[in-house]
Protein backbone atom coordinates (compact mmCIF):
# COMPACT_ATOMS: atom_id res chain seq x y z
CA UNK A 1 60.06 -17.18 -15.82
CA UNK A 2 58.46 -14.82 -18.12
CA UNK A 3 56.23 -16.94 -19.52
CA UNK A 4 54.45 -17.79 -16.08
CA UNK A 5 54.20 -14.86 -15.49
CA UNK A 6 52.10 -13.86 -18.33
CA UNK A 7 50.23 -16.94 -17.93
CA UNK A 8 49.35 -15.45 -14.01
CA UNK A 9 48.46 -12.68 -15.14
CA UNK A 10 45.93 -14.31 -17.71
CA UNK A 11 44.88 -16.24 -15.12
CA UNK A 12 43.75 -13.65 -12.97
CA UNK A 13 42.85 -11.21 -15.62
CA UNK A 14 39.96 -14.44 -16.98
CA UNK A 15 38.83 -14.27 -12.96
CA UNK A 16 38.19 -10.88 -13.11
CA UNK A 17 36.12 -10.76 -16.33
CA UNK A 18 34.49 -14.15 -14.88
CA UNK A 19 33.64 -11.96 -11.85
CA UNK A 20 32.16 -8.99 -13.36
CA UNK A 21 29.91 -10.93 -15.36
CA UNK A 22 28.87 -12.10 -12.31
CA UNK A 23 28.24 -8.68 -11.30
CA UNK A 24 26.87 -7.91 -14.04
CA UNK A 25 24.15 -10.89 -13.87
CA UNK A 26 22.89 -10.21 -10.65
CA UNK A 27 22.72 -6.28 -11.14
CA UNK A 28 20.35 -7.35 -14.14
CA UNK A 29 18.38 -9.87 -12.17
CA UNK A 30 17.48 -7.00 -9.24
CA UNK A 31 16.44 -4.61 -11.81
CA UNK A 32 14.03 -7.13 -13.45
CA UNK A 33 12.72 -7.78 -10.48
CA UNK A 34 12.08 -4.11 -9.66
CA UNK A 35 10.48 -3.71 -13.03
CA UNK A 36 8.15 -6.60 -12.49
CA UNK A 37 7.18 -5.49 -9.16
CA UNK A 38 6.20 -1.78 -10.62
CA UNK A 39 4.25 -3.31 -13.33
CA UNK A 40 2.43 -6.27 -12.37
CA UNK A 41 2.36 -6.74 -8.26
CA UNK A 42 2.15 -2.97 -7.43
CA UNK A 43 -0.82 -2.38 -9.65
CA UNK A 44 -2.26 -5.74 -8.52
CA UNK A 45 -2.37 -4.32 -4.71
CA UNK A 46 -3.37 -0.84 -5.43
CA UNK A 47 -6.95 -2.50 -7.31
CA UNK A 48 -7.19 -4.49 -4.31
CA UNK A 49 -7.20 -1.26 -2.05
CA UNK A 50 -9.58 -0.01 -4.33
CA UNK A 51 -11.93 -2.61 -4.41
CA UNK A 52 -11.99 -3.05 -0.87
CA UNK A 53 -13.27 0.60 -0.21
CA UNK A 54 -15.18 -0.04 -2.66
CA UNK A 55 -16.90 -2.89 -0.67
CA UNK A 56 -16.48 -0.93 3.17
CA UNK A 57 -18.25 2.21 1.51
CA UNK A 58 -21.79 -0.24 1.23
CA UNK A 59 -24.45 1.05 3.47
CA UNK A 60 -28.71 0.61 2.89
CA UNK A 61 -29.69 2.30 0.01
CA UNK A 62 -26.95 2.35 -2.45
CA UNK A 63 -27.19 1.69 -5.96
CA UNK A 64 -24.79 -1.32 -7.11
CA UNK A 65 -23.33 -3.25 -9.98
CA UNK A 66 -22.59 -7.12 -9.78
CA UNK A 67 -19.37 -8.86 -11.08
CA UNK A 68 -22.45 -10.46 -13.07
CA UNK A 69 -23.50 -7.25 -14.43
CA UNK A 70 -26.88 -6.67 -12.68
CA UNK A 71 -28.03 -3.25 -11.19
CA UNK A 72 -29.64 -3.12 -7.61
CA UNK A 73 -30.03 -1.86 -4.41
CA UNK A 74 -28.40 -2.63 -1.21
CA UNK A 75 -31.58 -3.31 1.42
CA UNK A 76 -29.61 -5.39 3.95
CA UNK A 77 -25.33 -5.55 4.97
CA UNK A 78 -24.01 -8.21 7.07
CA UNK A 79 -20.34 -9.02 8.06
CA UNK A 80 -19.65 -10.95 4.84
CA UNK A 81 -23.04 -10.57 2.43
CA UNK A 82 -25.16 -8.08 1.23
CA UNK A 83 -29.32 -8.20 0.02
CA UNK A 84 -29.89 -6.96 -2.96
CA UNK A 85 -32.98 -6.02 -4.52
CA UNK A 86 -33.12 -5.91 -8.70
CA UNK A 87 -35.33 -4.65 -10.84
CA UNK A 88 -38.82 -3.22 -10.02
CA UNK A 89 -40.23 -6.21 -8.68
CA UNK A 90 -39.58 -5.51 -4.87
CA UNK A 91 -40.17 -9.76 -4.07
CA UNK A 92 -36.59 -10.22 -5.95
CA UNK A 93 -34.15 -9.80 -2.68
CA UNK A 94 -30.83 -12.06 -3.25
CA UNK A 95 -28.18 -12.86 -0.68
CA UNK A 96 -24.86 -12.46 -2.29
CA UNK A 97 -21.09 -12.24 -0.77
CA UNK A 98 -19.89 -8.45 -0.81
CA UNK A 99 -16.70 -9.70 -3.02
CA UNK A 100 -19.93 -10.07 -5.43
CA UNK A 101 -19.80 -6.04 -6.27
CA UNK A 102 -18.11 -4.77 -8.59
CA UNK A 103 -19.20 -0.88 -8.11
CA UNK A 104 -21.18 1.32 -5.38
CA UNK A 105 -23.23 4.23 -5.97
CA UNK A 106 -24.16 6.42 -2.32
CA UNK A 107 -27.55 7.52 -1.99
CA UNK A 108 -27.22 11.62 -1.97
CA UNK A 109 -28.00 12.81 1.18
């Protein structure tokens, strides 16, 4: 009788270290995933903020950098592209998407 009872109570005592690394597991999966989401999504949406005021601030007259790394100035905004002049030839106006800019520089007022 003694010996199944010990060999109960092993039982149940291997269930209950089964179960807590269980526990364990998951607890360590939800904090990884918390982790990742402060360091890689988080960031990701805060740029995107950024770079979307970035592209809402555009008006007539502002000073601009391309993704492609030319300098110009805004001379026309539409819903979706922007003209921009480069250089001082004043005959080179190109059409480009607004996702195009990279940074915006306001005229001073």
């Amino acid at each position: 009788m003694n010996l199944l009872l010990a060999a109960t109570d092993a039982n149940a005592q291997a269930q209950g270290t089964a179960a807590a690394g269980t526990l364990s597991m998951i607890l360590m999966i939800i904090v990884w995933g918390v982790v990742i989401y402060f360091l890689i999504f988080r960031p990701q949406k805060k740029e995107q903020k950024r770079k979307q005021a970035t592209i809402n601030s555009l008006e007539v007259g502002a000073n601009v950098l391309t993704t492609s790394g030319f300098y110009g100035v805004v001379i026309d905004v539409t819903d979706e592209d922007v003209i921009v002049e480069f250089g001082s030839n004043k005959n080179c106006r190109i059409p480009m998407k607004k996702a195009a800019i990279e940074q915006v520089e306001l005229p001073e007022k």
